[in-house]
PDB file of N, CA and C in Angstrom:
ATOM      1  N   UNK A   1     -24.255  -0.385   8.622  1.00  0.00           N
ATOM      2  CA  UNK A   1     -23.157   0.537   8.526  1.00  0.00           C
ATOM      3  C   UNK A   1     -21.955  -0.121   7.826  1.00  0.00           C
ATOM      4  N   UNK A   2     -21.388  -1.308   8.176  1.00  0.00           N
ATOM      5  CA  UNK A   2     -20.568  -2.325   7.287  1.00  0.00           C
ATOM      6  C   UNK A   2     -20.876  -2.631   5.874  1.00  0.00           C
ATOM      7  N   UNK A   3     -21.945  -2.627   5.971  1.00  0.00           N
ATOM      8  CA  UNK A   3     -22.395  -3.197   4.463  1.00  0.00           C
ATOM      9  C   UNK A   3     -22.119  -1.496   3.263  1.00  0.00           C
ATOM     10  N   UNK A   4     -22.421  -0.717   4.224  1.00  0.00           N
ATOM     11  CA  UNK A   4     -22.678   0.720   3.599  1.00  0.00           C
ATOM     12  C   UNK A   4     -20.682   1.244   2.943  1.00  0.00           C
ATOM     13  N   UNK A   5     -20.168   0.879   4.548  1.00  0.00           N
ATOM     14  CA  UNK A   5     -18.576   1.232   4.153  1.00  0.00           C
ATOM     15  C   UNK A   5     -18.108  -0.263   2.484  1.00  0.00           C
ATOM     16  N   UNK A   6     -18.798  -0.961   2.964  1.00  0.00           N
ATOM     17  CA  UNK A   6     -18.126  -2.709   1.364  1.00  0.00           C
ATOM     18  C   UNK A   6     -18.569  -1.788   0.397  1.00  0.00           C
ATOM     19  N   UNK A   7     -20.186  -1.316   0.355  1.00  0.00           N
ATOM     20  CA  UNK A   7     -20.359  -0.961  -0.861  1.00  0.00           C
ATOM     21  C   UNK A   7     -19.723   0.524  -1.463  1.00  0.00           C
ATOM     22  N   UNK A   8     -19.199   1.225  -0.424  1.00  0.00           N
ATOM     23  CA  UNK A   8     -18.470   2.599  -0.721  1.00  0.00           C
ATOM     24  C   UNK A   8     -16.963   2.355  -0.954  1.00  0.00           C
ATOM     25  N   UNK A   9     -16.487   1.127  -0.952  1.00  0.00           N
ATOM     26  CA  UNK A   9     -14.927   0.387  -1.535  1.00  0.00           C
ATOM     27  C   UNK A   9     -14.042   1.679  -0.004  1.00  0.00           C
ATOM     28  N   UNK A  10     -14.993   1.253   0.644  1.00  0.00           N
ATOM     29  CA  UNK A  10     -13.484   2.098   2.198  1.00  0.00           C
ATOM     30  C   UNK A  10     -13.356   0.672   2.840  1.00  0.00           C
ATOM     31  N   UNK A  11     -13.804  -0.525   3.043  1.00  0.00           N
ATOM     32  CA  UNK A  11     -13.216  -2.056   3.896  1.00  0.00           C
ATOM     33  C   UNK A  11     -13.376  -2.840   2.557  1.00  0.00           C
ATOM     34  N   UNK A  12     -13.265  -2.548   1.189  1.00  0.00           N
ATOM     35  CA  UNK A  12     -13.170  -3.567   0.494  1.00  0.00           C
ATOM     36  C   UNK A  12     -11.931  -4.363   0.544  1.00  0.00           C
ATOM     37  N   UNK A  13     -12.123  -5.050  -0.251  1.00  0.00           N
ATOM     38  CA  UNK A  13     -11.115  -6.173  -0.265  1.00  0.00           C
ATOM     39  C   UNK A  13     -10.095  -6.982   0.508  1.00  0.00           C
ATOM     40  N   UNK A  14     -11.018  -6.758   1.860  1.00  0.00           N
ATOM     41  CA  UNK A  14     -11.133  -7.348   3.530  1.00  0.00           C
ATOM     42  C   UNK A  14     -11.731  -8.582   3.483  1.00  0.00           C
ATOM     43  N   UNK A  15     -11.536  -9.847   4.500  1.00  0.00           N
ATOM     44  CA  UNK A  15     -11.864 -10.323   4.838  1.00  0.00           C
ATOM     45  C   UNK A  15     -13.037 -10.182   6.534  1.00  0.00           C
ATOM     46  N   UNK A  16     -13.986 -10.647   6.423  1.00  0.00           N
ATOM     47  CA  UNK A  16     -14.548 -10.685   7.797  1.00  0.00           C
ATOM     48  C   UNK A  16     -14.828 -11.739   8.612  1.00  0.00           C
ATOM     49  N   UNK A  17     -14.679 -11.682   9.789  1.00  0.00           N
ATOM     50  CA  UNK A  17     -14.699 -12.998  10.523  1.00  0.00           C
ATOM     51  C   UNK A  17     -15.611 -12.528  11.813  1.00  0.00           C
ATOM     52  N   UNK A  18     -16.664 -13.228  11.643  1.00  0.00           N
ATOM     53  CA  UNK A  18     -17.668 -12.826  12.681  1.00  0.00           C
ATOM     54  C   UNK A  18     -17.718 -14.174  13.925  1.00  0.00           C
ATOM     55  N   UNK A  19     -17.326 -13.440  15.166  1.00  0.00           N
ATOM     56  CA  UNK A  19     -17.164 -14.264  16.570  1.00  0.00           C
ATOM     57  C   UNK A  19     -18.108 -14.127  17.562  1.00  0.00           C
ATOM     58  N   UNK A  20     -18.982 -15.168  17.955  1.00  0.00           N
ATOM     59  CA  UNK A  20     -19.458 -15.087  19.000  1.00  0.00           C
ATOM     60  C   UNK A  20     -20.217 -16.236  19.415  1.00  0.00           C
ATOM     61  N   UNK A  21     -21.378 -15.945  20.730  1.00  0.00           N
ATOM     62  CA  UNK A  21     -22.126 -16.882  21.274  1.00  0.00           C
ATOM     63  C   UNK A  21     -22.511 -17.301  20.532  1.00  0.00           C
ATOM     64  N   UNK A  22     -23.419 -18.776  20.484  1.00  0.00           N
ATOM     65  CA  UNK A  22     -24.354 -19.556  19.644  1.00  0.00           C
ATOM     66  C   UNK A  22     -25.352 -18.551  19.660  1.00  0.00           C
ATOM     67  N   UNK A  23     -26.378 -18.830  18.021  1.00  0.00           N
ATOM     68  CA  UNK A  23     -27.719 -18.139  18.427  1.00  0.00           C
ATOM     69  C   UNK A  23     -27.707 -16.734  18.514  1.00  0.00           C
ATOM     70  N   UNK A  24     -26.304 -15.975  18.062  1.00  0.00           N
ATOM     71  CA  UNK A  24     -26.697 -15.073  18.054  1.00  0.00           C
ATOM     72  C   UNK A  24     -26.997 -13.675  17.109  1.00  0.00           C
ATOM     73  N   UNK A  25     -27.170 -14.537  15.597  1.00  0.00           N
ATOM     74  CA  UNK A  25     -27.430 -13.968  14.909  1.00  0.00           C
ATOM     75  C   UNK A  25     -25.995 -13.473  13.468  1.00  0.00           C
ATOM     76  N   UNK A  26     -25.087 -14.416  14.062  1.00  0.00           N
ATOM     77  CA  UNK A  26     -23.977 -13.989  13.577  1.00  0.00           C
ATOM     78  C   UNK A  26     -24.171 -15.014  11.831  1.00  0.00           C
ATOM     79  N   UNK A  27     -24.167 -16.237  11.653  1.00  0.00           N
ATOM     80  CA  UNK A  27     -25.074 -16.529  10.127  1.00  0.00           C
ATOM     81  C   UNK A  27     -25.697 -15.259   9.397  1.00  0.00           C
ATOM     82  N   UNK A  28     -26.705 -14.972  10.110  1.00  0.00           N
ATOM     83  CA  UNK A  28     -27.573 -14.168   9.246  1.00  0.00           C
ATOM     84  C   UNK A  28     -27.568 -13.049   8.802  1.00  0.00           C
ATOM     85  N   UNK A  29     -26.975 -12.671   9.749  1.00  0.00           N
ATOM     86  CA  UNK A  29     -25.787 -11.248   9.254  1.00  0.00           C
ATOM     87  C   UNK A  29     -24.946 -10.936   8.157  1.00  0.00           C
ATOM     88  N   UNK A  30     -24.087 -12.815   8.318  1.00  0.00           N
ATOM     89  CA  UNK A  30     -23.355 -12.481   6.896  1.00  0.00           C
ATOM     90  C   UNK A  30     -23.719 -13.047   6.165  1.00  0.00           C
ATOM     91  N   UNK A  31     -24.666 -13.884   6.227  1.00  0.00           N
ATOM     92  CA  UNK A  31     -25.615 -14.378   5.059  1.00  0.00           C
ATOM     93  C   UNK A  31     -26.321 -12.901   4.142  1.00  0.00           C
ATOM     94  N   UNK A  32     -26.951 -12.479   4.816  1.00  0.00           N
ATOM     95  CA  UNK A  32     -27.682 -11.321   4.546  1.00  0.00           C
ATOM     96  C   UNK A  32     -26.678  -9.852   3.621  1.00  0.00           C
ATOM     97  N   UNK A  33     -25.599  -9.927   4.255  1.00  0.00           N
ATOM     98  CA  UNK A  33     -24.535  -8.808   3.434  1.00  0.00           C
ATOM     99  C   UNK A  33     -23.994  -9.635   2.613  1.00  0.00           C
ATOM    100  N   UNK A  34     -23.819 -10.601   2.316  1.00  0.00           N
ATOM    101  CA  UNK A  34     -23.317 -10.969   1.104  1.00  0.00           C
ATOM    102  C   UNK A  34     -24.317 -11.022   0.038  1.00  0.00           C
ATOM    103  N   UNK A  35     -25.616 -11.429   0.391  1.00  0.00           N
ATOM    104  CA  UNK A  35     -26.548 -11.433  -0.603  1.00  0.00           C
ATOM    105  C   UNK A  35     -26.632 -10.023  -1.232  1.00  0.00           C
ATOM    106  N   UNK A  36     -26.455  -8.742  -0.351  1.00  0.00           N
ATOM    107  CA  UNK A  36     -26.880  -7.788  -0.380  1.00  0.00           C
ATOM    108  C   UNK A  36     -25.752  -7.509  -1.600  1.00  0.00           C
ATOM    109  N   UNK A  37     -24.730  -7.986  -0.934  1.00  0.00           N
ATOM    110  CA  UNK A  37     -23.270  -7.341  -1.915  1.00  0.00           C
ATOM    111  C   UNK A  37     -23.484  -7.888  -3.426  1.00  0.00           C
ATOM    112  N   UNK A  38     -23.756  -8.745  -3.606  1.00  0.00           N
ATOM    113  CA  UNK A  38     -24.109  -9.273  -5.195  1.00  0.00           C
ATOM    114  C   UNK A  38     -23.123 -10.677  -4.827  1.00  0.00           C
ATOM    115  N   UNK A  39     -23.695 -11.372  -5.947  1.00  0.00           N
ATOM    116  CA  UNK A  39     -22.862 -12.638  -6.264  1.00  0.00           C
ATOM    117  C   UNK A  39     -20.861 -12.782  -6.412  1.00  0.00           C
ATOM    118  N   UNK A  40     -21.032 -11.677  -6.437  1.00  0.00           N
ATOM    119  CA  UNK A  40     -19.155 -11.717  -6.818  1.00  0.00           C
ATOM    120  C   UNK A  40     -18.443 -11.415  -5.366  1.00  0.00           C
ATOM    121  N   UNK A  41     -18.946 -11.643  -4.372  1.00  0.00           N
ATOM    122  CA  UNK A  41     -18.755 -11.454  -3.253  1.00  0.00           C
ATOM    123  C   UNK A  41     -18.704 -12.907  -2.857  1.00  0.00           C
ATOM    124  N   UNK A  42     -17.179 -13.119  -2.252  1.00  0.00           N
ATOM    125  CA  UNK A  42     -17.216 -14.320  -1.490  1.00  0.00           C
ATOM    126  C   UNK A  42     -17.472 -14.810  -0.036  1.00  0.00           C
ATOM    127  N   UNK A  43     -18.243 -15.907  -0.042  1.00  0.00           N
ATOM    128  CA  UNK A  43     -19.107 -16.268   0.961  1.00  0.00           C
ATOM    129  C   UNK A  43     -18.923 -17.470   1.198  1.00  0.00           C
ATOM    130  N   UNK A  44     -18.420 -17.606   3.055  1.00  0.00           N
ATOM    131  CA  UNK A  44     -18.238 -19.258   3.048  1.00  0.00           C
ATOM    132  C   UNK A  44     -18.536 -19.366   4.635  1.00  0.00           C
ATOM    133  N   UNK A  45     -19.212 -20.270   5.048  1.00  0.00           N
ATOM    134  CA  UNK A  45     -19.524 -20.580   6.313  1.00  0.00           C
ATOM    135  C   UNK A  45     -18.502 -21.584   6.769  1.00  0.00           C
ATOM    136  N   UNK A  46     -17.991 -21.568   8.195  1.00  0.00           N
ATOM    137  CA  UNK A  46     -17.263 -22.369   9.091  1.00  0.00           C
ATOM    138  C   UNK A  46     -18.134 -22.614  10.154  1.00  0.00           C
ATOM    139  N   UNK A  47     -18.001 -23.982  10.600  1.00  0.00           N
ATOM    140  CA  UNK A  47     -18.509 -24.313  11.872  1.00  0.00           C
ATOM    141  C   UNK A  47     -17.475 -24.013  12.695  1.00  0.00           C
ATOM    142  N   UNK A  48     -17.535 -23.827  14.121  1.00  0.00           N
ATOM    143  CA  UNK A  48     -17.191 -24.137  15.267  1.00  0.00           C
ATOM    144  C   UNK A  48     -16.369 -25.563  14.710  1.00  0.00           C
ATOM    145  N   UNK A  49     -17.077 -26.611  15.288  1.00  0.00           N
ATOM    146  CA  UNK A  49     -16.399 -27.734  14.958  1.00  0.00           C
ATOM    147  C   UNK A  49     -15.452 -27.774  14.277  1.00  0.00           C
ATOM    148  N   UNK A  50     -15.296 -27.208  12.721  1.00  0.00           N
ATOM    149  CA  UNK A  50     -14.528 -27.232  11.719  1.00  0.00           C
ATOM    150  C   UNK A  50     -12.991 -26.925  12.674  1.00  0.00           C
ATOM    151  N   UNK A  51     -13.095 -25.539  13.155  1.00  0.00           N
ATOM    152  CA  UNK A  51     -11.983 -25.150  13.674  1.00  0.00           C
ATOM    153  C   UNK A  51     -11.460 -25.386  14.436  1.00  0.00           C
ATOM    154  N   UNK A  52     -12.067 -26.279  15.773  1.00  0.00           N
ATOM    155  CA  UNK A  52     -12.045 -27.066  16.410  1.00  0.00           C
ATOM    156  C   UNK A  52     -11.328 -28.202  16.450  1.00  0.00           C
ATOM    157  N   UNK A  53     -11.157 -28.708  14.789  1.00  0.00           N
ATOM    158  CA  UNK A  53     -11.180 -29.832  14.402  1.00  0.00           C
ATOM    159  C   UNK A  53      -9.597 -30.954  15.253  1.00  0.00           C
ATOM    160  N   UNK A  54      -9.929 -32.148  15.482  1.00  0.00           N
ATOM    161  CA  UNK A  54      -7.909 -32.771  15.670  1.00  0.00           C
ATOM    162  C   UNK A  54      -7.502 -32.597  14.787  1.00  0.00           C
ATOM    163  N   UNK A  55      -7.895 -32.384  13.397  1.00  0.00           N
ATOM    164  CA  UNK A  55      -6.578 -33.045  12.730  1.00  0.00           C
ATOM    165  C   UNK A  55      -6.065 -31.984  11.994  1.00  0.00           C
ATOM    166  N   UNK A  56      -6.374 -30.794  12.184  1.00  0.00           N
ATOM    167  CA  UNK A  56      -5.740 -30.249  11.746  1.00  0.00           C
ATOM    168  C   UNK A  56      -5.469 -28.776  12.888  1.00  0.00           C
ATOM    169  N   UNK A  57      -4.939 -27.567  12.343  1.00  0.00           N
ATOM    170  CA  UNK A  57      -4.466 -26.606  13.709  1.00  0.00           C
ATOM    171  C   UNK A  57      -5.232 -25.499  13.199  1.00  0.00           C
ATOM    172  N   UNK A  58      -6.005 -24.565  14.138  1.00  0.00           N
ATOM    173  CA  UNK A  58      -6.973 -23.485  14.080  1.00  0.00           C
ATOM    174  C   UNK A  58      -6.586 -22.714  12.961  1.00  0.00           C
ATOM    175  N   UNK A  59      -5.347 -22.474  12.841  1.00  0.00           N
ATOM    176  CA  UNK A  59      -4.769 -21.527  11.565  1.00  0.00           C
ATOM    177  C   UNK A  59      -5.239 -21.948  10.499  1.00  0.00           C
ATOM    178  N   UNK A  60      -4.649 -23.479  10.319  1.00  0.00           N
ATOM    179  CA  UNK A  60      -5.012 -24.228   9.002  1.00  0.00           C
ATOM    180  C   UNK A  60      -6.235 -24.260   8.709  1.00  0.00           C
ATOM    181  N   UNK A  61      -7.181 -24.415   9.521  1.00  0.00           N
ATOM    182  CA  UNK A  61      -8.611 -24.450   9.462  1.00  0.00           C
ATOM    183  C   UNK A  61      -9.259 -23.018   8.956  1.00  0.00           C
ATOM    184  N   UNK A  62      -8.756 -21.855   9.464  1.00  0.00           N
ATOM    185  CA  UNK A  62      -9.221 -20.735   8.855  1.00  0.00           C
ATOM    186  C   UNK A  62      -8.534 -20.685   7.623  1.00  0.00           C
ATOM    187  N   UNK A  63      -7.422 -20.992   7.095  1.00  0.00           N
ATOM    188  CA  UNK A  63      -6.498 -20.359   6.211  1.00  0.00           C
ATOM    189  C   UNK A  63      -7.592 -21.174   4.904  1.00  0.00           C
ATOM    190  N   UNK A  64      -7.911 -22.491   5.246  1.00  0.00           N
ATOM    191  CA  UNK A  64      -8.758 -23.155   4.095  1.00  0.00           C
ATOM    192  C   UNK A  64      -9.823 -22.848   4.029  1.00  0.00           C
ATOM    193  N   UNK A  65     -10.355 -21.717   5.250  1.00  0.00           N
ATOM    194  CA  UNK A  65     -11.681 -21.101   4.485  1.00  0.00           C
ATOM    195  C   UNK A  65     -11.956 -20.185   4.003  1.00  0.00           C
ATOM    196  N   UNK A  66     -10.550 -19.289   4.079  1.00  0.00           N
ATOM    197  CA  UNK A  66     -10.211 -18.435   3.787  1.00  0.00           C
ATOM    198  C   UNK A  66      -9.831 -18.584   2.009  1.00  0.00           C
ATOM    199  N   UNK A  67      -9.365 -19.187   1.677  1.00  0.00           N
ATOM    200  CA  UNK A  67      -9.007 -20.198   0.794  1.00  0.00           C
ATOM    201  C   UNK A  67     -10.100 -20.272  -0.444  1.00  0.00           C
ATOM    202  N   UNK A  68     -10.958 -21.223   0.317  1.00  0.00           N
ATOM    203  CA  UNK A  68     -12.027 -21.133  -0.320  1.00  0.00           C
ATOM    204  C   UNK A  68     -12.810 -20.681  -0.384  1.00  0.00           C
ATOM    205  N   UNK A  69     -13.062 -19.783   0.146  1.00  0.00           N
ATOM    206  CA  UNK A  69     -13.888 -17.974   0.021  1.00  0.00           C
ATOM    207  C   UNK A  69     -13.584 -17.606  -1.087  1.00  0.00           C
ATOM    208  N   UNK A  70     -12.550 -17.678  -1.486  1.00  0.00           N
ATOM    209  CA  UNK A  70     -12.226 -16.699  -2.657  1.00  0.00           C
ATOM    210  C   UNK A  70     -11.629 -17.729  -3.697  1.00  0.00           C
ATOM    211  N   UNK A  71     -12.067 -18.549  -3.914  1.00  0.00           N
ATOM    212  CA  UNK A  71     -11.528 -19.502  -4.865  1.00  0.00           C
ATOM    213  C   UNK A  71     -10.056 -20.229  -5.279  1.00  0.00           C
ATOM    214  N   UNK A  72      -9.501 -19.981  -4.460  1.00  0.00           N
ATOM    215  CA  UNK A  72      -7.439 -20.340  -4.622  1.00  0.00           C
ATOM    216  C   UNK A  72      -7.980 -21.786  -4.220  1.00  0.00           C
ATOM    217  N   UNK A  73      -7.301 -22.120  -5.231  1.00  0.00           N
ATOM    218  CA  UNK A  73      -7.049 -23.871  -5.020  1.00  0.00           C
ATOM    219  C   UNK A  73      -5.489 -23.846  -5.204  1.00  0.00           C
ATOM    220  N   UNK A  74      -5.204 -25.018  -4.697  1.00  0.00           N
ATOM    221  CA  UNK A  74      -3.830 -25.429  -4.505  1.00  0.00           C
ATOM    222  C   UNK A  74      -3.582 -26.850  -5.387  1.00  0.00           C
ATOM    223  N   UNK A  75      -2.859 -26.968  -5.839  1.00  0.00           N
ATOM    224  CA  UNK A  75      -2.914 -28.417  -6.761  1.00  0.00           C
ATOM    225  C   UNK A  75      -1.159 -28.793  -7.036  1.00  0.00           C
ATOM    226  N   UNK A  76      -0.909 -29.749  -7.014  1.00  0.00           N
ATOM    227  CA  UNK A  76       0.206 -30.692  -6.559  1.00  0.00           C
ATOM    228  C   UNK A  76       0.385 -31.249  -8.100  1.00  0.00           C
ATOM    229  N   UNK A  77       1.109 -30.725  -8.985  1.00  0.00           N
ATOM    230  CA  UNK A  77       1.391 -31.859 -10.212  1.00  0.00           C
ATOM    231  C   UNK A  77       3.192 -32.171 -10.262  1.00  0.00           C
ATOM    232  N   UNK A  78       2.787 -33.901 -11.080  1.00  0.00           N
ATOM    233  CA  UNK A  78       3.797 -34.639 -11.243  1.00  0.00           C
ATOM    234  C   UNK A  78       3.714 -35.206 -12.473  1.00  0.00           C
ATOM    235  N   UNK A  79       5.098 -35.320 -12.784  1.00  0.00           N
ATOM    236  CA  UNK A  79       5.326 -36.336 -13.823  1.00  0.00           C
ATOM    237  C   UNK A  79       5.675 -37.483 -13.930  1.00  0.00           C
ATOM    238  N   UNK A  80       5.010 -38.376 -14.440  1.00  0.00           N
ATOM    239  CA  UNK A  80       4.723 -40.219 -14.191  1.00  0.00           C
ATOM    240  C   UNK A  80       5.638 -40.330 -15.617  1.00  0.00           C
ATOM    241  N   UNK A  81       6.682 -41.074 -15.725  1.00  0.00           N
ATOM    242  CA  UNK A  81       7.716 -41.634 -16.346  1.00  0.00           C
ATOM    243  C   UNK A  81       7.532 -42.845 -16.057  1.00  0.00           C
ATOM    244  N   UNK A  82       7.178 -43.686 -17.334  1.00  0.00           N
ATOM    245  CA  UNK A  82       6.655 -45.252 -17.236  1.00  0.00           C
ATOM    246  C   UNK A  82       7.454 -45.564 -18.307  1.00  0.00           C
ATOM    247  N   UNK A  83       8.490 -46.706 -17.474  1.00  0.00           N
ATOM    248  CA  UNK A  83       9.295 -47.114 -18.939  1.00  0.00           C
ATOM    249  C   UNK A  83      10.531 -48.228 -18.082  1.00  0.00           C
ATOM    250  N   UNK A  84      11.574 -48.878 -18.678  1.00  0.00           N
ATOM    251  CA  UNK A  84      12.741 -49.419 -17.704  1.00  0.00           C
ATOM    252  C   UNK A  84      14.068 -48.739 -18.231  1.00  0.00           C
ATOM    253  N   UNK A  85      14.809 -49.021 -17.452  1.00  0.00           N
ATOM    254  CA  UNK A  85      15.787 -48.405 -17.569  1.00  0.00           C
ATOM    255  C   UNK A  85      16.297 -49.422 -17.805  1.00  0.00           C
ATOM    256  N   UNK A  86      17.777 -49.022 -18.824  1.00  0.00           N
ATOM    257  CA  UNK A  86      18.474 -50.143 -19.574  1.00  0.00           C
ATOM    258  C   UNK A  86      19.636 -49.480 -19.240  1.00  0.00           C
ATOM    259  N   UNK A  87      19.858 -48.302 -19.102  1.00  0.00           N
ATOM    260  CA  UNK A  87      21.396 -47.792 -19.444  1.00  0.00           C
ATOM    261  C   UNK A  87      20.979 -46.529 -18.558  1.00  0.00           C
ATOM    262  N   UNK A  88      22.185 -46.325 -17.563  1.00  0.00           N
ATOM    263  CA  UNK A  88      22.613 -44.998 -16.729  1.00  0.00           C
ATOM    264  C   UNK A  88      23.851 -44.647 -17.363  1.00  0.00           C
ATOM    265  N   UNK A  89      24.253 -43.154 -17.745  1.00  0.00           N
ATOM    266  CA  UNK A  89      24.769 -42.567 -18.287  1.00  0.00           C
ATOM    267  C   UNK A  89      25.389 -41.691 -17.106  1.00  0.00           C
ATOM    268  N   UNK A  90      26.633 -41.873 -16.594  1.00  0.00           N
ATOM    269  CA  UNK A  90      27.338 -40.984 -15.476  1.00  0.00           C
ATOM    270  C   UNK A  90      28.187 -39.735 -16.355  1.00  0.00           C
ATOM    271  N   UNK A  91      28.252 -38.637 -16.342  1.00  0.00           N
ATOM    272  CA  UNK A  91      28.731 -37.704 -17.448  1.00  0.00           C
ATOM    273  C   UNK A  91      30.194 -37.280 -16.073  1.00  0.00           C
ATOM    274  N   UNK A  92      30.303 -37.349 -14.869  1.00  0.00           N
ATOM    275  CA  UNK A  92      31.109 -36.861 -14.215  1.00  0.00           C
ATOM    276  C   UNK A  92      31.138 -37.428 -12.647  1.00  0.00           C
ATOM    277  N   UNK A  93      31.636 -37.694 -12.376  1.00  0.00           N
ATOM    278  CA  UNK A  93      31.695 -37.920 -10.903  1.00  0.00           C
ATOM    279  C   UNK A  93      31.690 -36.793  -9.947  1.00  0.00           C
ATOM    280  N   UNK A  94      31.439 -37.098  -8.459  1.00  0.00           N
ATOM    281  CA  UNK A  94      30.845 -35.895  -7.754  1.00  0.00           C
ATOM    282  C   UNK A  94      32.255 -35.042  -7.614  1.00  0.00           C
ATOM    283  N   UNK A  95      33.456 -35.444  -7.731  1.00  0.00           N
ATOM    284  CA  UNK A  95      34.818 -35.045  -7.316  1.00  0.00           C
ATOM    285  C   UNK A  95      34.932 -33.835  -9.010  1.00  0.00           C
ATOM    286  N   UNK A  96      34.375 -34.377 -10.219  1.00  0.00           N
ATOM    287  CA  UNK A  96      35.111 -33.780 -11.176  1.00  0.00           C
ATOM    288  C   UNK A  96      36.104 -34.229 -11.901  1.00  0.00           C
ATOM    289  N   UNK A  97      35.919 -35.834 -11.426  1.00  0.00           N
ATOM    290  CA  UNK A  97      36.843 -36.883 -11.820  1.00  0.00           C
ATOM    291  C   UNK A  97      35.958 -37.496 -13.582  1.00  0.00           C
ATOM    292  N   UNK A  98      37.125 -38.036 -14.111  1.00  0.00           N
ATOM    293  CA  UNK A  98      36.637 -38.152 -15.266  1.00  0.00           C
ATOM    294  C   UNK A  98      35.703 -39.082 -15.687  1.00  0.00           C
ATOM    295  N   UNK A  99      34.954 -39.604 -17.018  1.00  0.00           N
ATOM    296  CA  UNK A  99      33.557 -40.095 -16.989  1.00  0.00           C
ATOM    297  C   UNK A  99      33.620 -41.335 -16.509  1.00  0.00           C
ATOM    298  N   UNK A 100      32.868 -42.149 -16.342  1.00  0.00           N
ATOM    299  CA  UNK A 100      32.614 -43.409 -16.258  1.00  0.00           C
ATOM    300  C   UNK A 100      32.348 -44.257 -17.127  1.00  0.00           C
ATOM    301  N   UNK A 101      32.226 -45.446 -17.121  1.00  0.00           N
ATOM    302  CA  UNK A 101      31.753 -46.519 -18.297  1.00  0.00           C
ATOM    303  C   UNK A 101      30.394 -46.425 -18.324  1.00  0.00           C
ATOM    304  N   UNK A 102      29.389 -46.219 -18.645  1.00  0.00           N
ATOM    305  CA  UNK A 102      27.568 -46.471 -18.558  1.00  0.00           C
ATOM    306  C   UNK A 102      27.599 -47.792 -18.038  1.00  0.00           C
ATOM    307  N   UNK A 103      26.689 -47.921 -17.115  1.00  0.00           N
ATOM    308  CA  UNK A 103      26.071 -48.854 -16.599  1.00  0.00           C
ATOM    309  C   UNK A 103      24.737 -49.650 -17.022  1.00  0.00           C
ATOM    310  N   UNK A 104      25.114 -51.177 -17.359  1.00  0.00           N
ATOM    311  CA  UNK A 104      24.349 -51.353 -17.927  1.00  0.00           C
ATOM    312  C   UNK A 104      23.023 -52.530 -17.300  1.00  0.00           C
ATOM    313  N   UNK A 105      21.672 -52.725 -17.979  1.00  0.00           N
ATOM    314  CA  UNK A 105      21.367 -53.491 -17.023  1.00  0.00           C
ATOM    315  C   UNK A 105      21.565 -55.250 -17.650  1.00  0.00           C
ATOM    316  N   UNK A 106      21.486 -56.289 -17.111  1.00  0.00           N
ATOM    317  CA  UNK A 106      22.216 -57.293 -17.655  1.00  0.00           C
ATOM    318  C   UNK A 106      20.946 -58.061 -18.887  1.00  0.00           C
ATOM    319  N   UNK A 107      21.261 -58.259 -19.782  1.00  0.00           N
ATOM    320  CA  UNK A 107      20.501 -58.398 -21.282  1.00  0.00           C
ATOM    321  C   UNK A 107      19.608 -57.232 -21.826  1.00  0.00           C
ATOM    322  N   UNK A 108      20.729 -56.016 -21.680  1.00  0.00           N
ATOM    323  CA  UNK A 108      19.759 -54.817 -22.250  1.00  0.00           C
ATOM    324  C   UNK A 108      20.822 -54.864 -23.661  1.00  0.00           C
ATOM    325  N   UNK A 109      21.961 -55.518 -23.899  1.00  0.00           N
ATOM    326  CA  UNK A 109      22.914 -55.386 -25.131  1.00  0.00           C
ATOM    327  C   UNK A 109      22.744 -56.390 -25.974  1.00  0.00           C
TER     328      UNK A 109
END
C-alpha cells in the first residue's frame, strides 16, 4: 500500500524511517521498495548501533543518514597562503586615528 501511494507521487518526496524489534522484517521491506521504486530512489541502511553510537548524539546520527540517502555532502574549504610576511600595512587605527608607519620585519629593507 506504501509503495503504491511513492509510486502515485501522494508520500513522495518523504523520508521513511522504519522502527522496530530485531528480526522483524523491517530490512527487507525497505530493501524490497526501494528496489521496486527504481534506482533514483534513495536508500541507506542504519544500524541500531550506529545511532546508539558515544560519540556522537541520536539526531546527528540520523541527520547523516539522512544526509547520505540523498547525496548532500558537506565540505569545509580554505585558503592556504604560503609566503612571509615582510611588511604590515595599518591604513587606520581602531579609534579613526590617523595612519601609522608600516611595520617592518627586521632585514626585509
Amino acid at each position: 500500500m506504501i509503495l503504491k501511494m511513492v509510486q502515485e507521487g501522494r508520500i513522495a518526496g518523504r523520508t521513511m524511517l522504519f522502527a522496530g524489534p530485531p528480526s522483524t522484517g523491517k530490512t527487507a521491506i525497505a530493501m524490497g521498495m526501494a528496489q521496486s521504486l527504481g534506482p533514483d530512489v534513495p536508500f541507506t541502511i542504519i544500524t541500531a548501533s550506529e545511532v546508539f553510537s558515544l560519540s556522537m548524539s541520536k539526531t546527528e546520527a540520523l541527520t547523516q543518514a539522512f544526509r547520505r540517502s540523498i547525496g548532500v555532502r558537506i565540505k569545509e574549504e580554505s585558503e592556504i597562503i604560503e609566503g612571509e610576511v615582510v611588511e604590515i600595512q595599518i591604513d587606520r587605527s581602531m579609534t579613526g586615528a590617523r595612519s601609522q608607519p608600516p611595520l617592518s620585519s627586521p632585514g626585509a629593507n
